[in-house]
C-alpha atoms as a PDB file:
ATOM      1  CA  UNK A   1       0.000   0.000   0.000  1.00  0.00           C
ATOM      2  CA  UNK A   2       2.703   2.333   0.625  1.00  0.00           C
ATOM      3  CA  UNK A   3       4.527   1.701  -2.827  1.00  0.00           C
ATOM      4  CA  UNK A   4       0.563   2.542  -4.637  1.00  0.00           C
ATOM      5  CA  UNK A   5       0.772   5.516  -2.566  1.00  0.00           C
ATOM      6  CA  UNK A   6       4.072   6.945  -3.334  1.00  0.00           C
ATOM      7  CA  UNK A   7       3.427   6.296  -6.833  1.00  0.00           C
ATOM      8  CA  UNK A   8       0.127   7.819  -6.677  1.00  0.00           C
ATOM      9  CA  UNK A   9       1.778  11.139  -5.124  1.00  0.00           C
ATOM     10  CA  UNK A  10       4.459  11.194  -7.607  1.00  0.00           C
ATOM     11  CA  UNK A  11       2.344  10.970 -10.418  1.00  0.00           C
ATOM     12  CA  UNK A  12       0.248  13.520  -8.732  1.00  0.00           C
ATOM     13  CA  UNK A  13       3.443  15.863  -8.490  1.00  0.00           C
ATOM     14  CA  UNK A  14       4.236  15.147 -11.813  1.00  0.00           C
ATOM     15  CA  UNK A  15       1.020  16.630 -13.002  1.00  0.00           C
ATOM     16  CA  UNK A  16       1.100  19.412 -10.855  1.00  0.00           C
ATOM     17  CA  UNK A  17       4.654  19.522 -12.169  1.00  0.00           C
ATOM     18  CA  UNK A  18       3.082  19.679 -15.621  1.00  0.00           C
ATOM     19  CA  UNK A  19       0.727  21.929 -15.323  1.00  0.00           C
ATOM     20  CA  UNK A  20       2.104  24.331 -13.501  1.00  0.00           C
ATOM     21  CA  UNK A  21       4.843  24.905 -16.298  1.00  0.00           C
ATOM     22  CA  UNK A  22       2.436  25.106 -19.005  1.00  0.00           C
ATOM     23  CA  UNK A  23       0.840  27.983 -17.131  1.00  0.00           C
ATOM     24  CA  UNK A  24       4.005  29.956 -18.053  1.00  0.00           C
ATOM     25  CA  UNK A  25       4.378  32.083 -21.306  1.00  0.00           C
ATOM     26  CA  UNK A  26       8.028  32.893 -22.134  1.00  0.00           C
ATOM     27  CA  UNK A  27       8.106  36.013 -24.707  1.00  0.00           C
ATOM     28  CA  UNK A  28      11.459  36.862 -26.050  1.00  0.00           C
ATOM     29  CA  UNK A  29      13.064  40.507 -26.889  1.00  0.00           C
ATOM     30  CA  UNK A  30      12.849  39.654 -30.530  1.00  0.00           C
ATOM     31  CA  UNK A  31       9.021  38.048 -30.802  1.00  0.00           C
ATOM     32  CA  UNK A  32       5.494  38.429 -30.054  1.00  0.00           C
ATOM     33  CA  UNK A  33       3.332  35.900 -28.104  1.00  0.00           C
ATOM     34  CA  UNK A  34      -0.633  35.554 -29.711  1.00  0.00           C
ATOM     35  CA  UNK A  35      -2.428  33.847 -26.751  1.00  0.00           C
ATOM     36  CA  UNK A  36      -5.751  32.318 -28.494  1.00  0.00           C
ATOM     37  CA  UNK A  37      -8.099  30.913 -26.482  1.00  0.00           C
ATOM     38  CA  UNK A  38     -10.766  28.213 -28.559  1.00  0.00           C
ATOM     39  CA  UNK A  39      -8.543  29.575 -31.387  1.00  0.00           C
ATOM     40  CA  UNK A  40      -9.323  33.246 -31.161  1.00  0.00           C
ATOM     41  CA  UNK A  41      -6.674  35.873 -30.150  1.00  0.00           C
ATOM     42  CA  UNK A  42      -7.295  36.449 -26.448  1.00  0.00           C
ATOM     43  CA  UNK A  43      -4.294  39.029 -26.442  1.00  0.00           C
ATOM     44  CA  UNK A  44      -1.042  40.076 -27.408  1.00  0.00           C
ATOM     45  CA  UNK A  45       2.423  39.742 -25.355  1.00  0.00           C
ATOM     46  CA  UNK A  46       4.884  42.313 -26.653  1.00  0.00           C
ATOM     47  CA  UNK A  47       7.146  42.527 -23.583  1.00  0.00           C
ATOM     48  CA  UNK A  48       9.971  40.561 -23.031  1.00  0.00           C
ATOM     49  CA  UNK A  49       9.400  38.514 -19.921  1.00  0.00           C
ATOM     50  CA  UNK A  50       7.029  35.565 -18.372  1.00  0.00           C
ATOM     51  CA  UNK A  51       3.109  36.077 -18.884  1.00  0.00           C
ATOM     52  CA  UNK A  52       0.110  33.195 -17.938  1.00  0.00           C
ATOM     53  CA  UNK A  53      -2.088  31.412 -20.162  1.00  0.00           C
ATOM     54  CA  UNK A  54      -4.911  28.838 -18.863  1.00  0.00           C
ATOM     55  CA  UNK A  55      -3.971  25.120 -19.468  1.00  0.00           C
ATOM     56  CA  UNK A  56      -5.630  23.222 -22.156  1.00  0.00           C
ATOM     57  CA  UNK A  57      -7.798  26.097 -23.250  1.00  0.00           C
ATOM     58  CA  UNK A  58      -5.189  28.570 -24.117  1.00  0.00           C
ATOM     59  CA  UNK A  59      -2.429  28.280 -26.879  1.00  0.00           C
ATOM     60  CA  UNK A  60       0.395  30.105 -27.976  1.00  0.00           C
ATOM     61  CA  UNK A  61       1.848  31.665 -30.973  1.00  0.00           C
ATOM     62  CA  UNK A  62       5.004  33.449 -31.830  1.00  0.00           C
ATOM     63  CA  UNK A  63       5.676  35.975 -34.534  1.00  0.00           C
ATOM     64  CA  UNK A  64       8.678  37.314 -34.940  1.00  0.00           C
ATOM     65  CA  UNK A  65       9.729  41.113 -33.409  1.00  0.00           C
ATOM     66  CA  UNK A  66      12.669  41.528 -35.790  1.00  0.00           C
ATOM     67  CA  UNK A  67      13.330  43.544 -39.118  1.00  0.00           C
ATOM     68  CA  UNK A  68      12.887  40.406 -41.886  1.00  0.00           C
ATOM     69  CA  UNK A  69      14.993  40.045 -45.262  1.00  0.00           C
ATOM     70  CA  UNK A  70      12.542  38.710 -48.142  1.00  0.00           C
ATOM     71  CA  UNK A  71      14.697  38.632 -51.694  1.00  0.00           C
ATOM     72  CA  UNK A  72      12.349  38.641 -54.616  1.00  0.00           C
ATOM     73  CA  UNK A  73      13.287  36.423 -57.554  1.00  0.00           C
ATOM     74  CA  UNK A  74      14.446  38.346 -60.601  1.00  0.00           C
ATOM     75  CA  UNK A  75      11.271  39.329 -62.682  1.00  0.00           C
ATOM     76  CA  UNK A  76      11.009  41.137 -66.311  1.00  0.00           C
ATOM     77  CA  UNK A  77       9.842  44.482 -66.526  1.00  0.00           C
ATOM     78  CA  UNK A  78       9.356  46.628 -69.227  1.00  0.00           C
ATOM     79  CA  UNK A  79       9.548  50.395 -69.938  1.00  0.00           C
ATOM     80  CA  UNK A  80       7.845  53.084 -71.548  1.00  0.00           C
ATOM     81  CA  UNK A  81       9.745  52.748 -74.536  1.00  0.00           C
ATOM     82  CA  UNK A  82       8.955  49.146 -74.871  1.00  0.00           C
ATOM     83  CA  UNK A  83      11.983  47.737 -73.276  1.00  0.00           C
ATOM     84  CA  UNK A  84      12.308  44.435 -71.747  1.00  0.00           C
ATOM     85  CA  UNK A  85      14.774  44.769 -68.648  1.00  0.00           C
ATOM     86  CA  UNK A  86      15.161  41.923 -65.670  1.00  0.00           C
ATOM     87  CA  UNK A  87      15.132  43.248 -62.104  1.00  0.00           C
ATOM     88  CA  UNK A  88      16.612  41.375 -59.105  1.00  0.00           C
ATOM     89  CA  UNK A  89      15.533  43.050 -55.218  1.00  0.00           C
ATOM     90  CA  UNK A  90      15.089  42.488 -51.855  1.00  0.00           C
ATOM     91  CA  UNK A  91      12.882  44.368 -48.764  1.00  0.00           C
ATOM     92  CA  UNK A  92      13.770  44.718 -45.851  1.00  0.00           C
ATOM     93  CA  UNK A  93       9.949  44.557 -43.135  1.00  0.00           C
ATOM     94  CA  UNK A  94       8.790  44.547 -39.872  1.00  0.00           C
ATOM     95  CA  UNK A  95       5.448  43.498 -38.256  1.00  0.00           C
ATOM     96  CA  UNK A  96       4.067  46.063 -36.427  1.00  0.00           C
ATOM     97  CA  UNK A  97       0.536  44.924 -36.202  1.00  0.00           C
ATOM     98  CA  UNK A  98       0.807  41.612 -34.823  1.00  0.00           C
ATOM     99  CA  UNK A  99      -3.338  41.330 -34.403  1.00  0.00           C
ATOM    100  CA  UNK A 100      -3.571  42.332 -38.125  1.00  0.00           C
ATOM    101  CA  UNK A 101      -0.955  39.917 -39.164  1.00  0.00           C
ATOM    102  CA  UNK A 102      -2.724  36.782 -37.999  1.00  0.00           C
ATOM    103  CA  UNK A 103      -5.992  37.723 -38.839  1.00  0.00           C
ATOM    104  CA  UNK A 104      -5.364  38.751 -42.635  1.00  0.00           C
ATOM    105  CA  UNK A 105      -2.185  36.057 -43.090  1.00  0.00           C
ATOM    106  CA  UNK A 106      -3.249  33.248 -40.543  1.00  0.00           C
ATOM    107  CA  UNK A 107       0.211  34.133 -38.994  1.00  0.00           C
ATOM    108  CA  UNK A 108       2.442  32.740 -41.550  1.00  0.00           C
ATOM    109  CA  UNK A 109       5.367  34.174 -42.714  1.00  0.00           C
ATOM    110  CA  UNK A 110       4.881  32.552 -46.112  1.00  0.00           C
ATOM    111  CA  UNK A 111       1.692  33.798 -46.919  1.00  0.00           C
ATOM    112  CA  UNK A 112       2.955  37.423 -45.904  1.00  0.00           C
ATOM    113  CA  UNK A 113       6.169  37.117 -48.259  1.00  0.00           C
ATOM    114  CA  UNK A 114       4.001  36.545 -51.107  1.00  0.00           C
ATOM    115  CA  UNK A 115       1.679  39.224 -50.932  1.00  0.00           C
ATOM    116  CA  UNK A 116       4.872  41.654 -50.542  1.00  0.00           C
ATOM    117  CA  UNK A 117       5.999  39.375 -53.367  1.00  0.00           C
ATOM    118  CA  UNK A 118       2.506  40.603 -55.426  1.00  0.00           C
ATOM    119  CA  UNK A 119       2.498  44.092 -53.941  1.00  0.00           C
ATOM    120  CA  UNK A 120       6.637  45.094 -54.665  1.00  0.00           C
ATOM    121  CA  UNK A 121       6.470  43.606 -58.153  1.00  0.00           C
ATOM    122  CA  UNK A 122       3.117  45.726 -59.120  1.00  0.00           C
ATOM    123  CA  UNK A 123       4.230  48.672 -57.913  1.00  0.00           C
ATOM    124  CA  UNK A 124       8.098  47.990 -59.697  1.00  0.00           C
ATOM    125  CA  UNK A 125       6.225  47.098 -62.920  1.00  0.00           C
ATOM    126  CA  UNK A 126       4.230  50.324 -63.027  1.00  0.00           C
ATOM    127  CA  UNK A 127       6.905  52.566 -62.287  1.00  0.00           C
ATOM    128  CA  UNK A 128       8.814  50.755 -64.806  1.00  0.00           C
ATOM    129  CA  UNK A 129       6.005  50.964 -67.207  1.00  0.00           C
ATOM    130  CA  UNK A 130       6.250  54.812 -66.616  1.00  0.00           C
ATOM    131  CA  UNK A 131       9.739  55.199 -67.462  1.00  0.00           C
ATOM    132  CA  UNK A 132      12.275  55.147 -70.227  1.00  0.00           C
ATOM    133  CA  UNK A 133      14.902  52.738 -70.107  1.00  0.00           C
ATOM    134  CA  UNK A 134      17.372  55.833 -70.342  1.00  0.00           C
ATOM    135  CA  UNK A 135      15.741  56.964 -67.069  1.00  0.00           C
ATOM    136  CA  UNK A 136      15.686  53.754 -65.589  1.00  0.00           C
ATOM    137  CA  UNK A 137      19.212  53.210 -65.554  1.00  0.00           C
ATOM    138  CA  UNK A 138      20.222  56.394 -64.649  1.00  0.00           C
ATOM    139  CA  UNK A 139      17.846  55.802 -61.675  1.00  0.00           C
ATOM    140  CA  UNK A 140      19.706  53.301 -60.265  1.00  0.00           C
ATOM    141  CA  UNK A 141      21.529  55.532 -57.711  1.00  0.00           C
ATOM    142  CA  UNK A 142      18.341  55.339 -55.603  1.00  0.00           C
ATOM    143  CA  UNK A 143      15.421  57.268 -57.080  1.00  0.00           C
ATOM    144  CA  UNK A 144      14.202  54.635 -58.834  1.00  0.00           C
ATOM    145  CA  UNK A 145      13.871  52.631 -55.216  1.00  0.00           C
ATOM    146  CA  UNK A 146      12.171  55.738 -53.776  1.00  0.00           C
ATOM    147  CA  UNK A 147      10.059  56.492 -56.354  1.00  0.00           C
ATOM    148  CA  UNK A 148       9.060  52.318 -55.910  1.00  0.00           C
ATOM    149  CA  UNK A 149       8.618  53.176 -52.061  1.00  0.00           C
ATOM    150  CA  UNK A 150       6.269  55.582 -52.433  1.00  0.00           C
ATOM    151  CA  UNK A 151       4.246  53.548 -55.514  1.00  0.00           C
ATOM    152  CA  UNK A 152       3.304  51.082 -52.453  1.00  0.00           C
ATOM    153  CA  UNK A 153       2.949  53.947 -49.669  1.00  0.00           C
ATOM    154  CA  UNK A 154       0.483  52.565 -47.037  1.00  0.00           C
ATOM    155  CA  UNK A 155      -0.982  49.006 -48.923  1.00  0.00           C
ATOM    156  CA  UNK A 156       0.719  47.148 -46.458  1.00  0.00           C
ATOM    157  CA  UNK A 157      -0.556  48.347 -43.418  1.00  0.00           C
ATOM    158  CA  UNK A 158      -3.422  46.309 -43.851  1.00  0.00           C
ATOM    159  CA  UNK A 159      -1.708  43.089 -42.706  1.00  0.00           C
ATOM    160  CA  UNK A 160       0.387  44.801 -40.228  1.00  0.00           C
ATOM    161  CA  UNK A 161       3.336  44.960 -41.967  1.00  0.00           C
ATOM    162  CA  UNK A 162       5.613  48.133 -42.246  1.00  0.00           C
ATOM    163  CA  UNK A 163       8.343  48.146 -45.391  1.00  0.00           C
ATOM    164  CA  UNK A 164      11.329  49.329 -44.225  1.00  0.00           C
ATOM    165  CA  UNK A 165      12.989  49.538 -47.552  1.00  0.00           C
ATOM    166  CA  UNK A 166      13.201  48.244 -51.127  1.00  0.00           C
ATOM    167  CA  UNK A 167      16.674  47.832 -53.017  1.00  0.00           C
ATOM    168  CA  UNK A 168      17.542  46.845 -56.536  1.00  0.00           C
ATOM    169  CA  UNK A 169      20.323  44.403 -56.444  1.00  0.00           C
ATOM    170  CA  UNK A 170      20.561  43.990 -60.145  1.00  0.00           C
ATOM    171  CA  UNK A 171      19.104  46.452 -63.131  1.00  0.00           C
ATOM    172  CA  UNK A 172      19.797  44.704 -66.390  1.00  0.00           C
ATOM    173  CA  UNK A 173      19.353  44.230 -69.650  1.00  0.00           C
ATOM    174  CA  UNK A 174      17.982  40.495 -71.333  1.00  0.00           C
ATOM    175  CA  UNK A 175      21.298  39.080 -72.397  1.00  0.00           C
ATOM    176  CA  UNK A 176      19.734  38.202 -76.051  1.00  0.00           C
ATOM    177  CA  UNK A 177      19.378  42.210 -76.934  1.00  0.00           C
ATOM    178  CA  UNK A 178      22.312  43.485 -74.714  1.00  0.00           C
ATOM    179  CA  UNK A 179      25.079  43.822 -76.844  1.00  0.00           C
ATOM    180  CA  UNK A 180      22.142  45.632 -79.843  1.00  0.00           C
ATOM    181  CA  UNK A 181      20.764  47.881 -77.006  1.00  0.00           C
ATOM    182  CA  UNK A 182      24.559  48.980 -76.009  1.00  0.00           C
ATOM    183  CA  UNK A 183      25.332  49.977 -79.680  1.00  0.00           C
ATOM    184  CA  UNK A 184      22.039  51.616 -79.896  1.00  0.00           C
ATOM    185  CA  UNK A 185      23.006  53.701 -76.742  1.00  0.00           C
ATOM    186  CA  UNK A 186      26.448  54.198 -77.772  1.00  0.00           C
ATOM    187  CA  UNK A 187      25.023  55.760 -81.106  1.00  0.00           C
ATOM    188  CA  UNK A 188      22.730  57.761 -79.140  1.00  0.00           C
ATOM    189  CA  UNK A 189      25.661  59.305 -77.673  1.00  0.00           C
ATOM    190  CA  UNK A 190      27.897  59.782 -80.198  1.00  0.00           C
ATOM    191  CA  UNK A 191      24.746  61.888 -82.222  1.00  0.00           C
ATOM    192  CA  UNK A 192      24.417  63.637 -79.010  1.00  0.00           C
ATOM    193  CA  UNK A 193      27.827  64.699 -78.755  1.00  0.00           C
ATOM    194  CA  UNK A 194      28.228  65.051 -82.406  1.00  0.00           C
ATOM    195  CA  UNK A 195      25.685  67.608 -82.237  1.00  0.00           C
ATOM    196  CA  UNK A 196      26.845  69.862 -79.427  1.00  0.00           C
ATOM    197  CA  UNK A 197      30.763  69.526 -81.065  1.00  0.00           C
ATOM    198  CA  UNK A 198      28.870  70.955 -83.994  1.00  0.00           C
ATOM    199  CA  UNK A 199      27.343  74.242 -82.448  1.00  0.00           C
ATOM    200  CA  UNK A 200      29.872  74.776 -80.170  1.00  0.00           C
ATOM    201  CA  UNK A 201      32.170  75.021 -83.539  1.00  0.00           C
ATOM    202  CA  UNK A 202      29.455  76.940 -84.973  1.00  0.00           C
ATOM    203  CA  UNK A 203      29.187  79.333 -81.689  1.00  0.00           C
ATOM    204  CA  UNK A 204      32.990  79.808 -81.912  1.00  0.00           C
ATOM    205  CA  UNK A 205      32.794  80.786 -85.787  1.00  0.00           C
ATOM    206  CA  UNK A 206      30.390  83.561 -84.802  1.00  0.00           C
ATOM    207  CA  UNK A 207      32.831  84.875 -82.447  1.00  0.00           C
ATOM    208  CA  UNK A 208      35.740  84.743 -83.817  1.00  0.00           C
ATOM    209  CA  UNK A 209      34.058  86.298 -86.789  1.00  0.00           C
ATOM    210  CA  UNK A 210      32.685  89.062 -84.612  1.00  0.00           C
ATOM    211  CA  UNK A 211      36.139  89.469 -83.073  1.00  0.00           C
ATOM    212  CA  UNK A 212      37.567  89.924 -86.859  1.00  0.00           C
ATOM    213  CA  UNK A 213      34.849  92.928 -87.622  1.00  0.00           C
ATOM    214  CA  UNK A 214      36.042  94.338 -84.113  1.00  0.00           C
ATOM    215  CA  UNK A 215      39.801  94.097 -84.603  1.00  0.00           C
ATOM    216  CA  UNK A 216      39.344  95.679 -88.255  1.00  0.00           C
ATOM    217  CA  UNK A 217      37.156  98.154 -87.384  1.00  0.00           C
ATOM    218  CA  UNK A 218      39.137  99.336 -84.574  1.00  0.00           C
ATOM    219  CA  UNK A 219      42.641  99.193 -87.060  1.00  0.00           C
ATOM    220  CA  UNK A 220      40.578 101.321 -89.656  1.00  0.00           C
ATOM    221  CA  UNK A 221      39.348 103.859 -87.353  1.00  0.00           C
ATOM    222  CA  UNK A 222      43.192 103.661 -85.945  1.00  0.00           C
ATOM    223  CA  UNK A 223      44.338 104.202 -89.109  1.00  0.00           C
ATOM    224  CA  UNK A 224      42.008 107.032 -89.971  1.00  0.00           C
ATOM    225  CA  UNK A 225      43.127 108.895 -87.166  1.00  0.00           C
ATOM    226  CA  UNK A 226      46.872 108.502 -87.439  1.00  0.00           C
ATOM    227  CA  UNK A 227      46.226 110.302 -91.370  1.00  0.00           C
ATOM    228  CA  UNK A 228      44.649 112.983 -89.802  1.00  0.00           C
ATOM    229  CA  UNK A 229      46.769 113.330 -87.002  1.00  0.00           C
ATOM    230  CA  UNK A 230      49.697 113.088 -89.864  1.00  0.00           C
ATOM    231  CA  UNK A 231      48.114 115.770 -92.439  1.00  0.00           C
ATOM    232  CA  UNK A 232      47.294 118.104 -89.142  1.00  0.00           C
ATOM    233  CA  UNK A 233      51.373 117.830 -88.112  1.00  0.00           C
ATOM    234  CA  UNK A 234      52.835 118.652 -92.120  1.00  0.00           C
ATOM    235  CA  UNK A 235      49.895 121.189 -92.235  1.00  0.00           C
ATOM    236  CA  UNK A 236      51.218 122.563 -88.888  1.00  0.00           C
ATOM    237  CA  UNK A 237      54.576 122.329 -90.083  1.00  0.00           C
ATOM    238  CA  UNK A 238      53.994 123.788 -92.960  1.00  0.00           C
ATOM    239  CA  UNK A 239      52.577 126.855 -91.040  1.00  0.00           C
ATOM    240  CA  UNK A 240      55.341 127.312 -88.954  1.00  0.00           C
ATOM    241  CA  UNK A 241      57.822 126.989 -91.925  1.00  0.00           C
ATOM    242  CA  UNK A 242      56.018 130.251 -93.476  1.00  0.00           C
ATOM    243  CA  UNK A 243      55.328 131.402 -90.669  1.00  0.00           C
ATOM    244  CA  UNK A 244      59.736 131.520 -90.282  1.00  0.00           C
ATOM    245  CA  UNK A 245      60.655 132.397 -94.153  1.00  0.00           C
ATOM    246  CA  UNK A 246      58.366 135.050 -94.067  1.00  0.00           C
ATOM    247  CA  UNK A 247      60.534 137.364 -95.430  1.00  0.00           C
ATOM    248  CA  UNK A 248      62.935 137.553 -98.118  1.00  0.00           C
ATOM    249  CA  UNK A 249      66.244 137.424 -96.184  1.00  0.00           C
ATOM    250  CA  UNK A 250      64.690 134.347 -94.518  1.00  0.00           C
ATOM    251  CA  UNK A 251      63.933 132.912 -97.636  1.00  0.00           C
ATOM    252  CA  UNK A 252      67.983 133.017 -98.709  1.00  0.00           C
ATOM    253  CA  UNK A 253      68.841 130.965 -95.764  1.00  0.00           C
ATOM    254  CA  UNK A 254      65.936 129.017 -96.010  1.00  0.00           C
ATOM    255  CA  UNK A 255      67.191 128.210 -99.412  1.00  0.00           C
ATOM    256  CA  UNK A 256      71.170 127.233 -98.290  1.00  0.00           C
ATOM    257  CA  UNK A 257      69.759 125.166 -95.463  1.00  0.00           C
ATOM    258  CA  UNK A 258      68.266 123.386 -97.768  1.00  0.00           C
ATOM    259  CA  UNK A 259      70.931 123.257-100.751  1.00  0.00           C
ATOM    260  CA  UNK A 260      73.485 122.266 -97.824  1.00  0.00           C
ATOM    261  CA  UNK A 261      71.642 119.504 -96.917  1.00  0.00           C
ATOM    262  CA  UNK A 262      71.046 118.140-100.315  1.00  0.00           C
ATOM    263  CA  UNK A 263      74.936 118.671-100.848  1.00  0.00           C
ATOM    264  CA  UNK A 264      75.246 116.361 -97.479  1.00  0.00           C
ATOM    265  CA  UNK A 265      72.782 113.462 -99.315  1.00  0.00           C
ATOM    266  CA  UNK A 266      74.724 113.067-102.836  1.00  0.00           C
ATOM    267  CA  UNK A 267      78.163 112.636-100.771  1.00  0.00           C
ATOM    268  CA  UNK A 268      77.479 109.257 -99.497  1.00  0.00           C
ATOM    269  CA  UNK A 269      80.231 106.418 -99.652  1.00  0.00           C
ATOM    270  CA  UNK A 270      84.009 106.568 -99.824  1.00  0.00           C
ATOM    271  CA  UNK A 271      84.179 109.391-102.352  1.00  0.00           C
ATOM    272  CA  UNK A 272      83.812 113.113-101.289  1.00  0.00           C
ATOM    273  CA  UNK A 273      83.630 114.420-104.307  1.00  0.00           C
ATOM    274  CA  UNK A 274      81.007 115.760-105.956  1.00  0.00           C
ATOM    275  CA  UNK A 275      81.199 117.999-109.243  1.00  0.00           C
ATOM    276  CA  UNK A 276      78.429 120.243-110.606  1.00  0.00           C
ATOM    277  CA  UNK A 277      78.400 122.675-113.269  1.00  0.00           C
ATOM    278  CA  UNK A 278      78.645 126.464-112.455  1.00  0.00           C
ATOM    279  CA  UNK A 279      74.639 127.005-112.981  1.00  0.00           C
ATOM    280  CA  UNK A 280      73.689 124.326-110.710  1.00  0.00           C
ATOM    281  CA  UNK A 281      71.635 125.250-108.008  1.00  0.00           C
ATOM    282  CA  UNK A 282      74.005 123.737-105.130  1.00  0.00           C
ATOM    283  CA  UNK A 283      76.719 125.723-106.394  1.00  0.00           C
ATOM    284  CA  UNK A 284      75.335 128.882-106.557  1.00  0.00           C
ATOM    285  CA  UNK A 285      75.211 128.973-102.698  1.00  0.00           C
ATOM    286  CA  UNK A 286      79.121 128.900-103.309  1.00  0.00           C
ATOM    287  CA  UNK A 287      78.778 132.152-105.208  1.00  0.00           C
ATOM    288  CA  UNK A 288      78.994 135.479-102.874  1.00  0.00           C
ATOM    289  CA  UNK A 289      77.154 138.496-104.429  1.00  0.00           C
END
C-alpha cells in the first residue's frame, strides 16, 4: 500500500509539475506571443518577460519582433519605350501589427512574403512601365527605389506589416538584346555629342568672326586717325615753316639750309667728291654776291 501511494503522489506531483509549467508564457526581446483561447486571439504579449495562459484552453503563438529580409526572384519588366529589362531586389519589413498579421495572413510568414511578393512587383512594374529605359538606368543611384517606395505607400498596413525599404540588387538588360541595345546607346551618344561639337564650332565661328569685324574696325578707325593726325602735323609744319621764311632774307637761308643739306645726301660712300656745273643750283650757294 505504501509503494501505490508513493506512486500515486508522484504521479500527482508530476502533473502538478506539468501543469504548472504550461501555465508559463516565455516572450522573447525579438518576438510576439498571440495567446488564443478556442482559437481566437485572447491578447497580445509584446514585452519581453514571463506572462500566464490557462492550461488546455489557451495556446500560444510566436511571430517574430525583428526587421525580416525577403529577396524577390528576378522578374522582367518593361519600360515606356517598350523595353524588356530583368530586375533582381530584396525588402527589408517589420510586423508592427501583430493582431492584423494573424488575422489577414493566418500568422504565416509565407503567406505574408508573397503578398509583398505581389504588392513590390506591381508597384516595380508600373513605375517601370512609366519610365524610359534611359531613365531607368540612370535611376539606379536610388530614385528609382524611392520612387518604388512611395508607388506602395500605405498598402501594407493592412496586414500589419511596415516596409522598411526596397533595393535593386541587379538592373539589367535580357542578355539576347544586350550587346544591340549597347550599340544603340552608344550611337545615341555619339549623335548627341556630335551635335553639341557641332554648335559649339558653330558658336565659336560667330565669335571669332565678330572678333575679326572688331579688330578691323578698330585698325581702320586707328588708321584714320593717325592720317589725320599726320596731315594736321605737315599742315602745322607747314605753317610754322612760313610762318619763319616770311621774309625775303629768310627765304635766302631758307634756301642754303636746304641746298646744304642736299649737298650732305649726294656725298654718301668713300668718295667726297662731288662735281656740278657752275649754274647748278648747289653751287650757286658757293657764289657770294
Amino acid at each position: 500500500m505504501k509503494v501505490i501511494r508513493n506512486t500515486v503522489i508522484c504521479v500527482i506531483a508530476a502533473l502538478v509539475l506539468i501543469i504548472g509549467s504550461s501555465c508559463f508564457v516565455i516572450t522573447n526581446e525579438n518576438e510576439y506571443s498571440l495567446i488564443r483561447q478556442f482559437g481566437k486571439i485572447d491578447h497580445i504579449v509584446k514585452d519581453a518577460g514571463i506572462s500566464y495562459r490557462i492550461p488546455f484552453i489557451q495556446t500560444v503563438d510566436t511571430l517574430p519582433k525583428e526587421t525580416l529580409l525577403y529577396d524577390l526572384s528576378p522578374s522582367d519588366v518593361i519600360t515606356s519605350d517598350k523595353k524588356t529589362m530583368i530586375c533582381d531586389s530584396y525588402v527589408l519589413w517589420e510586423i508592427v501589427d501583430p493582431l492584423k498579421f494573424a488575422q489577414t495572413l493566418n500568422c504565416s510568414i509565407p503567406n505574408a512574403e508573397s503578398r509583398l511578393d505581389t504588392t513590390v512587383y506591381n508597384s516595380t512594374k508600373n513605375v517601370i512601365s512609366a519610365t524610359t529605359q534611359d531613365d531607368v538606368i540612370s535611376g539606379r543611384d536610388g530614385a528609382l527605389a524611392q520612387a518604388i517606395i512611395t508607388n506602395i505607400g500605405a498598402s501594407l498596413e493592412q496586414y500589419g506589416i511596415h516596409l522598411l525599404d526596397f533595393q535593386i540588387k541587379q538592373l539589367d538588360l535580357p542578355d539576347d538584346n544586350k550587346a544591340a541595345v549597347y550599340e544603340r546607346m552608344i550611337s545615341e551618344r555619339d549623335n548627341i555629342a556630335a551635335t553639341y561639337t557641332a554648335e559649339g564650332n558653330s558658336e565659336a565661328q560667330k565669335i571669332m568672326n565678330s572678333t575679326d569685324m572688331e579688330v578691323t574696325v578698330m585698325l581702320s578707325n586707328a588708321e584714320k586717325d593717325a592720317e589725320i593726325l599726320i596731315a594736321e602735323g605737315e599742315a602745322e609744319y607747314m605753317r610754322i615753316l612760313s610762318e619763319a621764311y616770311n621774309d625775303e632774307s629768310k627765304q635766302e637761308f631758307y634756301s642754303f639750309v636746304r641746298s646744304l643739306d642736299a649737298l650732305k645726301l649726294s656725298m654718301q660712300g668713300g668718295n667726297k667728291t662731288v662735281i656740278l656745273s657752275p649754274d647748278s643750283p648747289i653751287a650757286q650757294i658757293f657764289y657770294l654776291k
